[in-house]
PDB file of N, CA and C in Angstrom:
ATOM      1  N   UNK A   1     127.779  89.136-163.301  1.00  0.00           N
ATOM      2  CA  UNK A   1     127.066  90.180-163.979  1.00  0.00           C
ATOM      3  C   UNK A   1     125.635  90.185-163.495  1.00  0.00           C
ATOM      4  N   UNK A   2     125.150  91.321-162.661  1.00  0.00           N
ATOM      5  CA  UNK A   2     123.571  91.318-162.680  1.00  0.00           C
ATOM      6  C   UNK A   2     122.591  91.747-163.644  1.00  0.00           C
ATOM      7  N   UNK A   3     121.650  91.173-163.396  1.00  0.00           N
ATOM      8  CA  UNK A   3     120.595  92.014-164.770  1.00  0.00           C
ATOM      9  C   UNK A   3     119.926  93.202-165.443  1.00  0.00           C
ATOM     10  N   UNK A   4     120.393  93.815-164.347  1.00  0.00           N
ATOM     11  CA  UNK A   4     120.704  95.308-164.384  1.00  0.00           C
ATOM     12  C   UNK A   4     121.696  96.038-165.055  1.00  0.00           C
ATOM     13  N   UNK A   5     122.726  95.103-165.323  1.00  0.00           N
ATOM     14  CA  UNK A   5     123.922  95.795-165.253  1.00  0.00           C
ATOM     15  C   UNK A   5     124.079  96.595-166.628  1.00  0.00           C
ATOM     16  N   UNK A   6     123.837  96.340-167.817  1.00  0.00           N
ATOM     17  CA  UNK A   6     124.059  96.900-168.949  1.00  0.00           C
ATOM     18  C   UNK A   6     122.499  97.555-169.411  1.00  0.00           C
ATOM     19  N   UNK A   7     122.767  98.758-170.138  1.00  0.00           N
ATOM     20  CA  UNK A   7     121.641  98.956-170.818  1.00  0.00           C
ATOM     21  C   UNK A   7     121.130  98.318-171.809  1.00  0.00           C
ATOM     22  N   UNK A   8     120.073  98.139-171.656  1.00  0.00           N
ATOM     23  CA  UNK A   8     119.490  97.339-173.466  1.00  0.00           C
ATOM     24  C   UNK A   8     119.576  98.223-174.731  1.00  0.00           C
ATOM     25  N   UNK A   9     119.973  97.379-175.429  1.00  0.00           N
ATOM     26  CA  UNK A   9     120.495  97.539-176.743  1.00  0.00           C
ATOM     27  C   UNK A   9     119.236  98.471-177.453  1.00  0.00           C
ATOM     28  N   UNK A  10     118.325  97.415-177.260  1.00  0.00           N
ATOM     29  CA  UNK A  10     116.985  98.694-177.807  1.00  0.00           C
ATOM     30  C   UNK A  10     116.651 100.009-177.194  1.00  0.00           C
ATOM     31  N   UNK A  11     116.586  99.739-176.215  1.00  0.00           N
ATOM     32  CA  UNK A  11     116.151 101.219-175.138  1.00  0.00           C
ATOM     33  C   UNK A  11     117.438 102.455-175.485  1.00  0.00           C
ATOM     34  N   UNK A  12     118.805 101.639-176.175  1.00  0.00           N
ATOM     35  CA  UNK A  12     119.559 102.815-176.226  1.00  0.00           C
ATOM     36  C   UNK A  12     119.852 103.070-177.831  1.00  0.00           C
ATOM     37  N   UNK A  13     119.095 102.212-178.653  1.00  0.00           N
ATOM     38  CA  UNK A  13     118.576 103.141-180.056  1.00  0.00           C
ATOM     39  C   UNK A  13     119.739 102.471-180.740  1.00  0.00           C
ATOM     40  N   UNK A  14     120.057 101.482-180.377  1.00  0.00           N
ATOM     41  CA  UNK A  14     121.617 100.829-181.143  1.00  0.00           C
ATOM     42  C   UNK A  14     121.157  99.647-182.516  1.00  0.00           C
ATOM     43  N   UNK A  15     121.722  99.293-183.127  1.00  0.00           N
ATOM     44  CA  UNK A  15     120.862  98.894-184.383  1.00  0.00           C
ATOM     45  C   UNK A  15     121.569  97.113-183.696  1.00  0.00           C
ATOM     46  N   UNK A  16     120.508  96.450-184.577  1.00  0.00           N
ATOM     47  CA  UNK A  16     120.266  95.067-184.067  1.00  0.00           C
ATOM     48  C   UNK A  16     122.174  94.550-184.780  1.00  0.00           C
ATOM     49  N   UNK A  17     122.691  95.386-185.935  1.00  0.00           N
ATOM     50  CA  UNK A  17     124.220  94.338-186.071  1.00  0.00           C
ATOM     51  C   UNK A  17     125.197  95.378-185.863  1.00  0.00           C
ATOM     52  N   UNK A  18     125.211  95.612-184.051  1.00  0.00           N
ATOM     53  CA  UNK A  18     126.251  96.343-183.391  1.00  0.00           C
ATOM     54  C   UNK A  18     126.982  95.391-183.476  1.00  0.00           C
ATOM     55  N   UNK A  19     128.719  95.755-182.859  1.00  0.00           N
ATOM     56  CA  UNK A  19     129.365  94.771-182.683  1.00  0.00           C
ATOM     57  C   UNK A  19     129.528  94.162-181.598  1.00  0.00           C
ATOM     58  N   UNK A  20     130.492  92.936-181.171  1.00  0.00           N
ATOM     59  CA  UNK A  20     129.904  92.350-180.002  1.00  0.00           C
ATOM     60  C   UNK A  20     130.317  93.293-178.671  1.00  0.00           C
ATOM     61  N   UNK A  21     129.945  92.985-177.767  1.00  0.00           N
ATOM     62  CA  UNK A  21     130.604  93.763-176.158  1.00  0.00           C
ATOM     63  C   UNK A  21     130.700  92.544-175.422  1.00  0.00           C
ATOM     64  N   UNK A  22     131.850  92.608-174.896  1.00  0.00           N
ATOM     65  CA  UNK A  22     132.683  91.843-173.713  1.00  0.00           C
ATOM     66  C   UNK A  22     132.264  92.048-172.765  1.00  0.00           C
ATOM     67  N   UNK A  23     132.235  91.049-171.698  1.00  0.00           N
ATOM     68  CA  UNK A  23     131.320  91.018-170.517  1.00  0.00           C
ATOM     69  C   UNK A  23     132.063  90.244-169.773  1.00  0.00           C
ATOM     70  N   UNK A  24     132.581  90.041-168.325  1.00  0.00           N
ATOM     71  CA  UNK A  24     132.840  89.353-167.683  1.00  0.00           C
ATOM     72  C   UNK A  24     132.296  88.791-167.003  1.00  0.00           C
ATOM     73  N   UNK A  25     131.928  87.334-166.834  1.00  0.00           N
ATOM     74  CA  UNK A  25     131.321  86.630-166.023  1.00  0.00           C
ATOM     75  C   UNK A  25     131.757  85.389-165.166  1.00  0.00           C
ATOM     76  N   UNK A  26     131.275  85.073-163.885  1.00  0.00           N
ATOM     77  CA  UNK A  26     131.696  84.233-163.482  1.00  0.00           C
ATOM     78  C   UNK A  26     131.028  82.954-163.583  1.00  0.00           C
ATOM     79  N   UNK A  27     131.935  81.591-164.240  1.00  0.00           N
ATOM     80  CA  UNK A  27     131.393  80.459-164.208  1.00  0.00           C
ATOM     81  C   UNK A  27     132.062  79.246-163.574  1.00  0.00           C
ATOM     82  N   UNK A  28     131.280  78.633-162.442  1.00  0.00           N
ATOM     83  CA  UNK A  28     132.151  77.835-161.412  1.00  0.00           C
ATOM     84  C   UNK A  28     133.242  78.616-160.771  1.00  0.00           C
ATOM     85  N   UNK A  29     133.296  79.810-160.254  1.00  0.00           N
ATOM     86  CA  UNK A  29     133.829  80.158-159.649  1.00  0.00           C
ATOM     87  C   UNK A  29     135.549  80.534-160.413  1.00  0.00           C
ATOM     88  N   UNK A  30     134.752  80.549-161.418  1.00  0.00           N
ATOM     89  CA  UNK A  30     136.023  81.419-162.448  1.00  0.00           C
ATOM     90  C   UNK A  30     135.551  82.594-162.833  1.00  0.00           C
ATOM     91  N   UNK A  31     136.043  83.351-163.183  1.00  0.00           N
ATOM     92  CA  UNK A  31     136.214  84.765-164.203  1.00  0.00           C
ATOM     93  C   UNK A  31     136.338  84.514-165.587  1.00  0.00           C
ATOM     94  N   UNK A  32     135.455  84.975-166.600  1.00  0.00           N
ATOM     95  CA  UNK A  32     135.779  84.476-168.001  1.00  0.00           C
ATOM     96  C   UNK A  32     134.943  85.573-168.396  1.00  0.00           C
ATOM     97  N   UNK A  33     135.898  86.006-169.386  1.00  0.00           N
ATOM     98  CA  UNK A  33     134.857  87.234-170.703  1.00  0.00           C
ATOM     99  C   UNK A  33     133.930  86.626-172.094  1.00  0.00           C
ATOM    100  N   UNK A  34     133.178  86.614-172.083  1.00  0.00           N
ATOM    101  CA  UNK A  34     132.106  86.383-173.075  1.00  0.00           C
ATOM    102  C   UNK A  34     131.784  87.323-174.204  1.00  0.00           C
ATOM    103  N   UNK A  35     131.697  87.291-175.529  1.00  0.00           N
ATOM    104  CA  UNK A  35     131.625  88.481-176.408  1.00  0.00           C
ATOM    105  C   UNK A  35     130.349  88.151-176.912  1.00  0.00           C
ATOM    106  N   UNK A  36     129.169  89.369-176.822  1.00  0.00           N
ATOM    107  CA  UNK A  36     127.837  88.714-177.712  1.00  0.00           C
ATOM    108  C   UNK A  36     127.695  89.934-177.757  1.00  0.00           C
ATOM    109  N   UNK A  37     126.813  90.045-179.210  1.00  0.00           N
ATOM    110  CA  UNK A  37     126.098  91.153-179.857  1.00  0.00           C
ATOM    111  C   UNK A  37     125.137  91.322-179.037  1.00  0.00           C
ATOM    112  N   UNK A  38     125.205  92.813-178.908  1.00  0.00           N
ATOM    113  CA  UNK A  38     124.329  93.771-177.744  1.00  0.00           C
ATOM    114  C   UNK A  38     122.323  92.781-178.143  1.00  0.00           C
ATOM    115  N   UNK A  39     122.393  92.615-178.969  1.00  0.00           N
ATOM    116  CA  UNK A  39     120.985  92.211-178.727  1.00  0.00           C
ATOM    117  C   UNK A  39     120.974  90.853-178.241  1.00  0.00           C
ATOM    118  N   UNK A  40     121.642  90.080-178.284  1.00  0.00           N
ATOM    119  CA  UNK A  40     122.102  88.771-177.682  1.00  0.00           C
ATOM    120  C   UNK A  40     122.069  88.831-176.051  1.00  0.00           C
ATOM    121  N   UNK A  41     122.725  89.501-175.867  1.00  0.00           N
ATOM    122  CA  UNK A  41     122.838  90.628-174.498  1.00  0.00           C
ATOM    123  C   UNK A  41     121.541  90.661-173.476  1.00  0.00           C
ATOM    124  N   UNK A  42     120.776  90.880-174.194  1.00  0.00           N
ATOM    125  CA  UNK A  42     119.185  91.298-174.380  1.00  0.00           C
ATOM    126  C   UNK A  42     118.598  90.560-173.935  1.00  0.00           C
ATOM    127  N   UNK A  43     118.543  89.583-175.046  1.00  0.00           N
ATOM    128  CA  UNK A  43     117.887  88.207-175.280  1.00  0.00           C
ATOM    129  C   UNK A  43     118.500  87.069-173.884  1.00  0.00           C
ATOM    130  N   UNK A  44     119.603  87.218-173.455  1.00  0.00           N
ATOM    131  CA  UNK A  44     119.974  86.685-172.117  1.00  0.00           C
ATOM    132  C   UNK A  44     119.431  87.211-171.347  1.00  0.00           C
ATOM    133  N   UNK A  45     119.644  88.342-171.022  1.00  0.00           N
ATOM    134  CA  UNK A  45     118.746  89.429-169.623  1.00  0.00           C
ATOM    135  C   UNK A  45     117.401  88.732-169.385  1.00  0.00           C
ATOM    136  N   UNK A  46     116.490  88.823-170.707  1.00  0.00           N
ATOM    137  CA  UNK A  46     115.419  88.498-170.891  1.00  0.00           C
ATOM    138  C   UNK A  46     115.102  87.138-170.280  1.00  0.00           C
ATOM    139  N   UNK A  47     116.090  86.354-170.571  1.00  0.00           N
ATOM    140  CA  UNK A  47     115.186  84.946-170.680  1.00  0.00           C
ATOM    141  C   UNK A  47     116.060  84.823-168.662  1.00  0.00           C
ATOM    142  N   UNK A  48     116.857  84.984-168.351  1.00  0.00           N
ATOM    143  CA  UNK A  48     117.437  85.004-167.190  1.00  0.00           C
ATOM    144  C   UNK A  48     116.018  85.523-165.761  1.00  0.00           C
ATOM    145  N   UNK A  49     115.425  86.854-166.297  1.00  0.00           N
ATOM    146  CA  UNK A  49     114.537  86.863-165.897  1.00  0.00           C
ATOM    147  C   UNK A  49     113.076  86.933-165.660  1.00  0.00           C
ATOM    148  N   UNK A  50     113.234  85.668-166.617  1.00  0.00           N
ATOM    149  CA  UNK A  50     111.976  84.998-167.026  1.00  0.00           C
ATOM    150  C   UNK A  50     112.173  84.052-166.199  1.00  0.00           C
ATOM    151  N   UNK A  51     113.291  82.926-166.238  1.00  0.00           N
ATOM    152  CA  UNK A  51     113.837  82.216-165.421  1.00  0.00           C
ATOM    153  C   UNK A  51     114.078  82.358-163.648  1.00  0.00           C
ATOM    154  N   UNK A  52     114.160  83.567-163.168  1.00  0.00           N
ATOM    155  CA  UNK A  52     114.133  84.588-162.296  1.00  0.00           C
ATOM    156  C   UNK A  52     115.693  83.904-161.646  1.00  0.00           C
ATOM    157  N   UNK A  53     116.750  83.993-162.644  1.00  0.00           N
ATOM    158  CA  UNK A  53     117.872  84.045-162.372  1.00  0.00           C
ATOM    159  C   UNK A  53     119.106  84.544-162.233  1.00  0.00           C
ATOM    160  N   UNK A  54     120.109  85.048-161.982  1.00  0.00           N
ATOM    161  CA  UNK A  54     120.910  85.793-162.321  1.00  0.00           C
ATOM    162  C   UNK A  54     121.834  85.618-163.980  1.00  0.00           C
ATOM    163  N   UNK A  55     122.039  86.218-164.408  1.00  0.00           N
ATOM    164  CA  UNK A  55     122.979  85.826-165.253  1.00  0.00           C
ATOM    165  C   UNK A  55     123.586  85.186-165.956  1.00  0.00           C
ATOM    166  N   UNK A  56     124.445  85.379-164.784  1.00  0.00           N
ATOM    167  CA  UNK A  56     125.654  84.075-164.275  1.00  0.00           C
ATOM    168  C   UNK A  56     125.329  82.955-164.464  1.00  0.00           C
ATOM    169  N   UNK A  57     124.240  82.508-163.807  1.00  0.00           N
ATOM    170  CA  UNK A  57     123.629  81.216-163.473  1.00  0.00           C
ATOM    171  C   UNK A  57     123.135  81.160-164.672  1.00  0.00           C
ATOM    172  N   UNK A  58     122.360  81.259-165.380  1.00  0.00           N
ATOM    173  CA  UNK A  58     122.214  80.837-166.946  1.00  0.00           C
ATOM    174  C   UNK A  58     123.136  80.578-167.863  1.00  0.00           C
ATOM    175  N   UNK A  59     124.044  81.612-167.596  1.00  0.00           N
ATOM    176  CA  UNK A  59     125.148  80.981-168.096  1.00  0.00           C
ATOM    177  C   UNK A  59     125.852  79.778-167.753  1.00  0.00           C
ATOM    178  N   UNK A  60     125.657  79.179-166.753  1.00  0.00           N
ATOM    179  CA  UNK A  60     126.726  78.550-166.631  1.00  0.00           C
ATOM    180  C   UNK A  60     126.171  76.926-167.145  1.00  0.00           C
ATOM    181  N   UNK A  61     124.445  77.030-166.918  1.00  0.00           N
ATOM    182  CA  UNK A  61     123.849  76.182-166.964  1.00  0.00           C
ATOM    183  C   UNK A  61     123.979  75.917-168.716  1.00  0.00           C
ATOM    184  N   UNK A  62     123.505  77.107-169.628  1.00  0.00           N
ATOM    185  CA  UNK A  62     124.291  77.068-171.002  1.00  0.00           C
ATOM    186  C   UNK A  62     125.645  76.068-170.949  1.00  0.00           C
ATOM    187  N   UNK A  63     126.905  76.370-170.017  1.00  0.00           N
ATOM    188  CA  UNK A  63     128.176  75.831-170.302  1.00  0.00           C
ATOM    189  C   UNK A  63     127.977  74.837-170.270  1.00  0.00           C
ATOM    190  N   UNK A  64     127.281  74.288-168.811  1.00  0.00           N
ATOM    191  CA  UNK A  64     127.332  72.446-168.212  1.00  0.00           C
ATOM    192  C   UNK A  64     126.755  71.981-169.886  1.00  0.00           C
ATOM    193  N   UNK A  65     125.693  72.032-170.517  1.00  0.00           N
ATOM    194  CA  UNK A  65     124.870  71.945-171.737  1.00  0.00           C
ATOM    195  C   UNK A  65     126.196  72.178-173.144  1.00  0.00           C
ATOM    196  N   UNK A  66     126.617  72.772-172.998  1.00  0.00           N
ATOM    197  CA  UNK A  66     127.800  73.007-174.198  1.00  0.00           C
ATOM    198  C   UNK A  66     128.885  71.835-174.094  1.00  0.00           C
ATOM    199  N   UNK A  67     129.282  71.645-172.910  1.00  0.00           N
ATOM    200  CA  UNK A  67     130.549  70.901-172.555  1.00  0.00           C
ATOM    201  C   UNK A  67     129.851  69.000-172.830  1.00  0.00           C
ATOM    202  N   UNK A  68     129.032  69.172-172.843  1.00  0.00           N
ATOM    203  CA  UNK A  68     127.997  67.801-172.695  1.00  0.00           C
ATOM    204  C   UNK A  68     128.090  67.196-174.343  1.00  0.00           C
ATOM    205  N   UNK A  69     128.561  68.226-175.054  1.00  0.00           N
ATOM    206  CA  UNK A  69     128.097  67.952-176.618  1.00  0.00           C
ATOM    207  C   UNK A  69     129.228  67.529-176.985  1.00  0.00           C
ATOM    208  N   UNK A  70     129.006  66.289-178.090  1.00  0.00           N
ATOM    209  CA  UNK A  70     130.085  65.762-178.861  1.00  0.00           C
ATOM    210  C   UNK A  70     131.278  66.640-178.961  1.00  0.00           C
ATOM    211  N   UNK A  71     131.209  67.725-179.694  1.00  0.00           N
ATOM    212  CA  UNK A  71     132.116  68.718-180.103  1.00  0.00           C
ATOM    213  C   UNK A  71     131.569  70.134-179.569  1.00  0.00           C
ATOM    214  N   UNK A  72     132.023  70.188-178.196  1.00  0.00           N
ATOM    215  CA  UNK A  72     131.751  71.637-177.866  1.00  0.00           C
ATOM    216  C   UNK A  72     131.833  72.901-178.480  1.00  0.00           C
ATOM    217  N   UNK A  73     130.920  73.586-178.950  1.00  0.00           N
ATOM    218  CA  UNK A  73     131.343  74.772-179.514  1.00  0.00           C
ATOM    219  C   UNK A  73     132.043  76.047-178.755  1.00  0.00           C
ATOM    220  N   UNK A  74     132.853  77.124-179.017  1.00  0.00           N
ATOM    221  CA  UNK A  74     132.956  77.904-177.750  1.00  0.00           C
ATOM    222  C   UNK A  74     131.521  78.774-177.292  1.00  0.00           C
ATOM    223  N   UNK A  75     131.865  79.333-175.787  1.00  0.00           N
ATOM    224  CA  UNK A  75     130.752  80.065-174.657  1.00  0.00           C
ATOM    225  C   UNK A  75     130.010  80.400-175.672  1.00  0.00           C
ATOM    226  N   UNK A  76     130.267  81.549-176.779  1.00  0.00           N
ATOM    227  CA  UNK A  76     129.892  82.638-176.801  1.00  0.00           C
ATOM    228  C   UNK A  76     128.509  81.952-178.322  1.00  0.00           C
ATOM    229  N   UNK A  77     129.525  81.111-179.222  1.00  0.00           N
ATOM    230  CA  UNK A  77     128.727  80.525-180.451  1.00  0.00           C
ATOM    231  C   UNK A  77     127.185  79.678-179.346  1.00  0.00           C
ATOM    232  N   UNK A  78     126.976  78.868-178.179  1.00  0.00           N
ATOM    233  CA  UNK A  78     126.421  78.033-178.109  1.00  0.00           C
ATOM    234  C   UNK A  78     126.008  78.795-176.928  1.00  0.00           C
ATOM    235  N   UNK A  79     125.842  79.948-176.187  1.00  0.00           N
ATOM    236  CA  UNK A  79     124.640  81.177-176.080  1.00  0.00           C
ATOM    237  C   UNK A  79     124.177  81.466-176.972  1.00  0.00           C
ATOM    238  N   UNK A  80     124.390  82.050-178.267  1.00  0.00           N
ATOM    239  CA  UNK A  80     123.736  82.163-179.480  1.00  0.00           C
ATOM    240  C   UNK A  80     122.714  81.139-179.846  1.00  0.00           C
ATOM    241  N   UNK A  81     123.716  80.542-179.886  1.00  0.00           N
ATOM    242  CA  UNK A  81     122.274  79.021-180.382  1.00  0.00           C
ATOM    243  C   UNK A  81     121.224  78.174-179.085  1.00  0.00           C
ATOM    244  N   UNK A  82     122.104  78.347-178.086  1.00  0.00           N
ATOM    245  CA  UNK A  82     120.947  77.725-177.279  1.00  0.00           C
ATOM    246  C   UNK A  82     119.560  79.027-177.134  1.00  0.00           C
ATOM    247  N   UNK A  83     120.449  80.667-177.134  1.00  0.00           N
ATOM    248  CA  UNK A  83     118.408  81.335-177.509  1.00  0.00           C
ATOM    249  C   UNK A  83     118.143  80.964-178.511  1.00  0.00           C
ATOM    250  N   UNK A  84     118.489  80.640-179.150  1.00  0.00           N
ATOM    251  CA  UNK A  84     117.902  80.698-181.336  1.00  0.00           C
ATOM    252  C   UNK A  84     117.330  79.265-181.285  1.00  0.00           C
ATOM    253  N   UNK A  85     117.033  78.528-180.138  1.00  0.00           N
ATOM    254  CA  UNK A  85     116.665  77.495-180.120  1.00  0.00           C
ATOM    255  C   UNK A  85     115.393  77.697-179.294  1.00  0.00           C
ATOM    256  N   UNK A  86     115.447  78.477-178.447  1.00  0.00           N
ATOM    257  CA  UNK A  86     114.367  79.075-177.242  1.00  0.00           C
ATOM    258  C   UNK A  86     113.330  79.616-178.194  1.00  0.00           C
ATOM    259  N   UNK A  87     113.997  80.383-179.270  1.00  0.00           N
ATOM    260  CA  UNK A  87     113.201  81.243-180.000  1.00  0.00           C
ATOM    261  C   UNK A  87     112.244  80.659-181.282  1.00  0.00           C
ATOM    262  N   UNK A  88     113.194  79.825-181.636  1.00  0.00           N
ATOM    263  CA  UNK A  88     111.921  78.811-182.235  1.00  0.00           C
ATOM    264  C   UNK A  88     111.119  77.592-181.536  1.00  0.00           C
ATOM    265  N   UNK A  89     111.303  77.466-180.395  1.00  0.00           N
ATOM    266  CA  UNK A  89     110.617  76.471-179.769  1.00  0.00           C
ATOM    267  C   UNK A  89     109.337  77.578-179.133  1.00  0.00           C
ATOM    268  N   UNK A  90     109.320  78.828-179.095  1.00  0.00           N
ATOM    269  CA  UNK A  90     108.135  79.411-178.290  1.00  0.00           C
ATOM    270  C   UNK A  90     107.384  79.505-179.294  1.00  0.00           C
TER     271      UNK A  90
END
């Protein structure tokens, strides 16, 4: 997925508890769909290129970080929380 690829949730007037949108992404050289609320969406784009990374690559770096934890949560719960963690640490 590039960072381009979807419109932002704000710019297209959509309210912050849309429901989620499916996204396909590749991690390690797999194909896997991810479901996050369009502002979540956002909030990845954002920090990806802040990071000046693709996507993908944030994501996956999220996974290596998820899979590391006692009790992995799934993709989609522990993107959520690793921004909601970004977001109170700034």
């Amino acid at each position: 997925m590039e960072r381009d690829e979807a419109p932002s949730a704000r710019s297209a007037g959509a309210s912050p508890f849309a429901p989620p949108a499916k996204r396909s992404v590749t991690i390690a050289g797999h194909q896997t769909a991810v479901s996050l609320e369009p502002i979540f969406w956002d909030a990845l784009c954002a920090q990806a290129a802040r990071e000046e990374v693709p996507v993908n690559v944030l994501i996956a770096r999220i996974d290596v970080e998820r899979l590391a934890a006692a009790q992995p949560p799934n993709l989609a719960s522990a993107i959520r929380c690793w921004l909601f963690e970004r977001t109170l640490s700034s």
